[in-house]
N, C-alpha and C. Protein backbone atom coordinates (compact mmCIF):
# COMPACT_ATOMS: atom_id res chain seq x y z
N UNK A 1 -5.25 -53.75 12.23
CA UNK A 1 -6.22 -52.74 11.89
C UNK A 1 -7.18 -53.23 10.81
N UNK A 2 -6.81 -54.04 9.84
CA UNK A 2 -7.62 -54.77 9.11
C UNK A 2 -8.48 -55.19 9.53
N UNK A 3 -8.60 -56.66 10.25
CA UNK A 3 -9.84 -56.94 11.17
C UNK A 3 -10.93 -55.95 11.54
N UNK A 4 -9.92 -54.86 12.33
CA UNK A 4 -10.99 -53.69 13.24
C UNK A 4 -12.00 -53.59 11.83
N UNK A 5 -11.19 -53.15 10.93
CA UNK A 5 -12.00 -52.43 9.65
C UNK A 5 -13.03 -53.40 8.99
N UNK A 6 -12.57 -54.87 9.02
CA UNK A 6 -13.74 -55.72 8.43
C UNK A 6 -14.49 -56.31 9.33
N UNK A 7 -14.48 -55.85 10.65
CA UNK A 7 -15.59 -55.92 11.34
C UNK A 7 -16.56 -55.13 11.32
N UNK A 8 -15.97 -54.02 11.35
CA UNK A 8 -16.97 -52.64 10.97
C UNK A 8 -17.35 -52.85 9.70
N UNK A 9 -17.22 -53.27 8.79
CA UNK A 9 -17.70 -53.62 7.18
C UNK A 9 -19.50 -54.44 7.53
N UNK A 10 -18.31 -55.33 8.87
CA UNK A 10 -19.41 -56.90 8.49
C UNK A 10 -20.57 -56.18 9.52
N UNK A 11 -20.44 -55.26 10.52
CA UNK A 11 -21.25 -55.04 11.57
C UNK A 11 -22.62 -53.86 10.67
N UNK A 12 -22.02 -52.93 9.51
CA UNK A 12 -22.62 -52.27 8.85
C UNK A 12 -23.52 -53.24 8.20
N UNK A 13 -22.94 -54.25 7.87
CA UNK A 13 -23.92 -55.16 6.45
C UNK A 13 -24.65 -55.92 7.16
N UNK A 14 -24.77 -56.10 8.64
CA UNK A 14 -25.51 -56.75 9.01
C UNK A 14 -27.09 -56.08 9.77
N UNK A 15 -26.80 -54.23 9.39
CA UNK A 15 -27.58 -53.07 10.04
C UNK A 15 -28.11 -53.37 11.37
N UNK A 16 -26.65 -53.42 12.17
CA UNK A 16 -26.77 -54.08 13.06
C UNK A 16 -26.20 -52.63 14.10
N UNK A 17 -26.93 -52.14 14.74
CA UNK A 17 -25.92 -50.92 15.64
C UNK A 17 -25.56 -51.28 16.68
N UNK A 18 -25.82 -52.39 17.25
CA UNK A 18 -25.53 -53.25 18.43
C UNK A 18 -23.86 -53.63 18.14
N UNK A 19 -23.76 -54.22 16.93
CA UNK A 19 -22.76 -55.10 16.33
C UNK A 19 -21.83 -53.55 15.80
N UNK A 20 -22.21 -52.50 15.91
CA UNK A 20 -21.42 -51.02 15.18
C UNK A 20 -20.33 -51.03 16.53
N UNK A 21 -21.15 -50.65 17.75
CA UNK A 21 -21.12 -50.14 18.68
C UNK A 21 -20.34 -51.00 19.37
N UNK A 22 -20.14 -52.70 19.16
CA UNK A 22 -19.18 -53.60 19.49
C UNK A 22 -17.81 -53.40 18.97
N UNK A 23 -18.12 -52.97 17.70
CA UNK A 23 -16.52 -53.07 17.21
C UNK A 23 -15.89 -51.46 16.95
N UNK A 24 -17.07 -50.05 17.44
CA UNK A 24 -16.52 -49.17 16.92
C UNK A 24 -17.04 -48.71 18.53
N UNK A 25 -17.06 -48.77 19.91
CA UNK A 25 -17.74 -47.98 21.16
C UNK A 25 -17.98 -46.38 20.94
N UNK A 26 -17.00 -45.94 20.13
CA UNK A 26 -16.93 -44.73 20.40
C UNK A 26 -18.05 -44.02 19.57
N UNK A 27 -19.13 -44.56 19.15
CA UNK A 27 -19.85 -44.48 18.33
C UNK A 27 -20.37 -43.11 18.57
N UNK A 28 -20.73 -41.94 17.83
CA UNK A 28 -21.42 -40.79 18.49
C UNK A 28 -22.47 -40.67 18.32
N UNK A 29 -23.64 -40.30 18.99
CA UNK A 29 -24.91 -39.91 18.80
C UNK A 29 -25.31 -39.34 16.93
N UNK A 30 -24.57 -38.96 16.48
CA UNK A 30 -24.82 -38.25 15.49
C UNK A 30 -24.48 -39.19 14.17
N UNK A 31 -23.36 -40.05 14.47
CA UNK A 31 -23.41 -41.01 13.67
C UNK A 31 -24.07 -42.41 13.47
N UNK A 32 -24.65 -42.75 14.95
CA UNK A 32 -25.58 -43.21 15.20
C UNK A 32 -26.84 -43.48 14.56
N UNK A 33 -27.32 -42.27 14.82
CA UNK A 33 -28.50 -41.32 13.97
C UNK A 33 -28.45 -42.00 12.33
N UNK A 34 -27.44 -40.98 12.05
CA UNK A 34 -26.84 -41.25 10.72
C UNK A 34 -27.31 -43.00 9.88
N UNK A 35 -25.90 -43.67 10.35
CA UNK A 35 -26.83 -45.10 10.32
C UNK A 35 -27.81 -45.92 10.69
N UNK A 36 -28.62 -45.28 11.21
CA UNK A 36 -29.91 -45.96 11.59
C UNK A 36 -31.13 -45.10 10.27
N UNK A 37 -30.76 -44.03 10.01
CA UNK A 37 -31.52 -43.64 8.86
C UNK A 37 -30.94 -44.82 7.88
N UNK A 38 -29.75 -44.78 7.33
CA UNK A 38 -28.84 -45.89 6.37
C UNK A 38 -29.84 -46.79 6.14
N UNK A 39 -29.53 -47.68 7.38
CA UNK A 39 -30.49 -48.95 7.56
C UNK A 39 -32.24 -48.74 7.35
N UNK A 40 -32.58 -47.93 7.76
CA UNK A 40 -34.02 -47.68 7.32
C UNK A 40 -34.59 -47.84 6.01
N UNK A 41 -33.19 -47.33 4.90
CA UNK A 41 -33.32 -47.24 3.44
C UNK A 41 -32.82 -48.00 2.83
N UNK A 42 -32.03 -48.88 3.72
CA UNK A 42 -31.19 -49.73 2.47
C UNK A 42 -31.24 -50.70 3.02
N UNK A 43 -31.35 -51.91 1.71
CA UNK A 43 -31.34 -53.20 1.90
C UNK A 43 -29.77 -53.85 1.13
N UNK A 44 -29.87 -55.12 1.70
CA UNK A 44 -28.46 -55.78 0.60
C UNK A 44 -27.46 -55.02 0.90
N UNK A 45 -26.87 -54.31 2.06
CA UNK A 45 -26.01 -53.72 2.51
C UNK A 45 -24.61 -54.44 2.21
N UNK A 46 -23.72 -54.24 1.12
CA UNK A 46 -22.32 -54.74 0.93
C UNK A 46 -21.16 -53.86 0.54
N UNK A 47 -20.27 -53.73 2.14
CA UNK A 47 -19.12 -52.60 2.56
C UNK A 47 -18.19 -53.40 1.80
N UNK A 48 -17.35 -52.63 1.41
CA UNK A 48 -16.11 -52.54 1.30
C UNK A 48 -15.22 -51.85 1.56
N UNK A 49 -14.03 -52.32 2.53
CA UNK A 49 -13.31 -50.82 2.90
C UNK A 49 -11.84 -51.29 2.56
N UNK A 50 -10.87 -51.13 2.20
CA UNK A 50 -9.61 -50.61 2.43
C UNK A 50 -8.74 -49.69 3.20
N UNK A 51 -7.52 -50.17 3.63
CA UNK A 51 -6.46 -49.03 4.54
C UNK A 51 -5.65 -48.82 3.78
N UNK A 52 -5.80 -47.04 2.95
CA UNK A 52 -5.14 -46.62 1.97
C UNK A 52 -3.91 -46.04 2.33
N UNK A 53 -4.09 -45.71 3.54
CA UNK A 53 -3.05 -44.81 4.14
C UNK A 53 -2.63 -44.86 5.92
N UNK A 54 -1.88 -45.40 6.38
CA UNK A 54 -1.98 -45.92 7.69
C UNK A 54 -0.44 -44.90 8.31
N UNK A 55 -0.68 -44.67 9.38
CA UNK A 55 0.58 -43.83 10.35
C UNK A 55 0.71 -44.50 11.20
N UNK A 56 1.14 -44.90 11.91
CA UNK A 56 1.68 -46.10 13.46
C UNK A 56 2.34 -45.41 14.14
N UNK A 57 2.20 -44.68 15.79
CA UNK A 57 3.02 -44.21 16.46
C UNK A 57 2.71 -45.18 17.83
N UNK A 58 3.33 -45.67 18.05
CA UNK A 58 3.40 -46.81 19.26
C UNK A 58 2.04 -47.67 19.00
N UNK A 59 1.25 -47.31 20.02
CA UNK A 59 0.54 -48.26 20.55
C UNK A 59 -0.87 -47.34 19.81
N UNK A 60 -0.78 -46.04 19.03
CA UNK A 60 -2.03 -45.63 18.51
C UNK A 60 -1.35 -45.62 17.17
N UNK A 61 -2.59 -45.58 15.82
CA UNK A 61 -2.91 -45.44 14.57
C UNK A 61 -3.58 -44.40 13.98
N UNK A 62 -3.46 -43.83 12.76
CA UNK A 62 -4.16 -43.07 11.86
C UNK A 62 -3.95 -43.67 11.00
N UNK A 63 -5.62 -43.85 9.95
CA UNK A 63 -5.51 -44.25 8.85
C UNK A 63 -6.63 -43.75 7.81
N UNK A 64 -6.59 -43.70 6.91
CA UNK A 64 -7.65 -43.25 5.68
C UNK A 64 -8.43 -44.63 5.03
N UNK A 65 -9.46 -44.74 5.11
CA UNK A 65 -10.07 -45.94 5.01
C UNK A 65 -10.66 -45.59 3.95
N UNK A 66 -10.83 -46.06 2.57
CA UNK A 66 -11.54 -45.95 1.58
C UNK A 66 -12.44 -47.27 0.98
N UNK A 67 -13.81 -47.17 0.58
CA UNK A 67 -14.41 -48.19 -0.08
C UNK A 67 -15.57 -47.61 -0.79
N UNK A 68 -16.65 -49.06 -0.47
CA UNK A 68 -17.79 -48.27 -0.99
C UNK A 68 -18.96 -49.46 -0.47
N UNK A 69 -19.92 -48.36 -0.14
CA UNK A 69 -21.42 -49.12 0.37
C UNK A 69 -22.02 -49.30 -0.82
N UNK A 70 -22.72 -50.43 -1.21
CA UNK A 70 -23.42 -51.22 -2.38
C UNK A 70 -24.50 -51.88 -1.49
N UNK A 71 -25.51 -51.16 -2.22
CA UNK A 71 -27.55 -51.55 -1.84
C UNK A 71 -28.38 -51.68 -2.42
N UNK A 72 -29.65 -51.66 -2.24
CA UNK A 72 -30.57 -51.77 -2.28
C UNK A 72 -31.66 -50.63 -2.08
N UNK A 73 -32.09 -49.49 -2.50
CA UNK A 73 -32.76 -48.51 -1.83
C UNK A 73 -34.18 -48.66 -1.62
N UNK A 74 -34.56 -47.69 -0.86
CA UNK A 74 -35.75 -47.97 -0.68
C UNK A 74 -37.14 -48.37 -1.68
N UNK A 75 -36.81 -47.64 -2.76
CA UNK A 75 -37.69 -48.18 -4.31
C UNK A 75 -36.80 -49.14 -4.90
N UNK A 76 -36.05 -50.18 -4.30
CA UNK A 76 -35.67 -51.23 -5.23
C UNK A 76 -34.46 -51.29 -6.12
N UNK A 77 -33.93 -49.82 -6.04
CA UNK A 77 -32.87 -49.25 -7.34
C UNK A 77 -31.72 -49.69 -6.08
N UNK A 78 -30.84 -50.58 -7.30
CA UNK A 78 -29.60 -50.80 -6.34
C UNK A 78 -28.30 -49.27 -6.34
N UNK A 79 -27.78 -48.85 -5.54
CA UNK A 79 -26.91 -47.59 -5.70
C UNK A 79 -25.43 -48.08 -5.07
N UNK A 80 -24.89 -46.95 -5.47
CA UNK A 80 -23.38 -47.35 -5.09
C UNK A 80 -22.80 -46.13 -4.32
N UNK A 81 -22.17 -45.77 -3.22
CA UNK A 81 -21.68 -45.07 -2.80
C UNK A 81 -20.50 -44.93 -2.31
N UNK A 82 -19.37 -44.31 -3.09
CA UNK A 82 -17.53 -44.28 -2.69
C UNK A 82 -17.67 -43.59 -1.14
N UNK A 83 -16.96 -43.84 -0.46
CA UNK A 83 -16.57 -43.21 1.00
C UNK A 83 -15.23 -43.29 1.23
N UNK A 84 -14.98 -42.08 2.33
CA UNK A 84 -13.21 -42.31 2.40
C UNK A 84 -13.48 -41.76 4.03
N UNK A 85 -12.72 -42.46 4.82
CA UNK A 85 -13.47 -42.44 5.86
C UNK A 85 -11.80 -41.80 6.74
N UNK A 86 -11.64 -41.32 7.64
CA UNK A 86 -10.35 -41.33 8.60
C UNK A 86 -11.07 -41.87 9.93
N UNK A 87 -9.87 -42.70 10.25
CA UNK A 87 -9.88 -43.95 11.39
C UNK A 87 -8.77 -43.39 12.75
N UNK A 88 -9.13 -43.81 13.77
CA UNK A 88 -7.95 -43.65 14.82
C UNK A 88 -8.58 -45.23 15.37
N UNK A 89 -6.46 -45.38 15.75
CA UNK A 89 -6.94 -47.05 16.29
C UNK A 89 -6.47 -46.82 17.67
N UNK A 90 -6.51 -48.36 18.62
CA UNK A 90 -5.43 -48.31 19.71
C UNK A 90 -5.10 -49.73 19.66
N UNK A 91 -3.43 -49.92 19.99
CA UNK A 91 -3.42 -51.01 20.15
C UNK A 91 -3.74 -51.67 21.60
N UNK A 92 -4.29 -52.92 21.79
CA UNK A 92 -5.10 -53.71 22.87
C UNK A 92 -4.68 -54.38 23.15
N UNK A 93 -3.42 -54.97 23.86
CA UNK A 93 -3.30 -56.46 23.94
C UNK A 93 -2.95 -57.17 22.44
N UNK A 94 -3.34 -57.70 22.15
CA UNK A 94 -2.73 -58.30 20.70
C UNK A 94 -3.62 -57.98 19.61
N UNK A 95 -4.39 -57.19 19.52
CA UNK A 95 -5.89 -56.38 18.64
C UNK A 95 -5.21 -55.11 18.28
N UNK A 96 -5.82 -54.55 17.11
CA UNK A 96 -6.16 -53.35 17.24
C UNK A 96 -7.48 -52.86 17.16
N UNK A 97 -7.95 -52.13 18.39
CA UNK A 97 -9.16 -51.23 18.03
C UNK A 97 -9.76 -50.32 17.40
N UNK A 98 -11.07 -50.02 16.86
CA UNK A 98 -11.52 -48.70 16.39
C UNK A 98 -11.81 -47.85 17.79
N UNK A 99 -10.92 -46.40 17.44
CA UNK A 99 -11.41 -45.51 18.45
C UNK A 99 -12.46 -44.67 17.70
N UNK A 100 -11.83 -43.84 16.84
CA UNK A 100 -13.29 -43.00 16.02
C UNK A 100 -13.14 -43.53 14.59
N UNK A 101 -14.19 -42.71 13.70
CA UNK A 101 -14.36 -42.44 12.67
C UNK A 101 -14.78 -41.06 11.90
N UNK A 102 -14.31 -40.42 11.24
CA UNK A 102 -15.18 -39.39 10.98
C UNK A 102 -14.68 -39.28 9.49
């Protein structure tokens, strides 16, 4: 689940929704949206996430993902923003995936 999560780190910092949508499919219209405003405003995009809290029942996951987005805004002022995110995974073959986020 690590990986899943620092892909989604690296796919955010690269304001890449192509690269979101690779490592997270389940992407929704609304969050979509969401980060594509993100990216509009912010430059120097650097995620950090952690798995603070993880549940394992077979082959699916719950977990509480906490970090923080570090930028660049649109006037130049760098900002910092804590997030705590809840994750569902699946396991894949020898992976685990991101199913949602919210």
């Amino acid at each position: 689940m690590r990986a899943a999560v620092e892909e989604y780190a690296q796919a955010i910092e690269q304001r890449d929704i192509g690269a979101v949508r690779r490592v997270y499919p389940g992407l929704t219209p609304a969050q979509q949206s969401g980060l594509e405003r993100f990216f509009q405003v912010a430059r120097r995009i650097n995620v950090t996430f952690r798995v603070s809290a993880l549940e394992v029942t077979g082959a699916t996951a719950e977990a509480r993902v906490v970090g923080t987005y570090e930028y660049v805004n649109a006037e130049g002022q760098p900002k910092t923003e804590q997030v705590s995110l809840g994750a569902s995974f699946r396991h894949d073959g020898s992976v685990w995936r991101l199913v949602s986020v919210r």
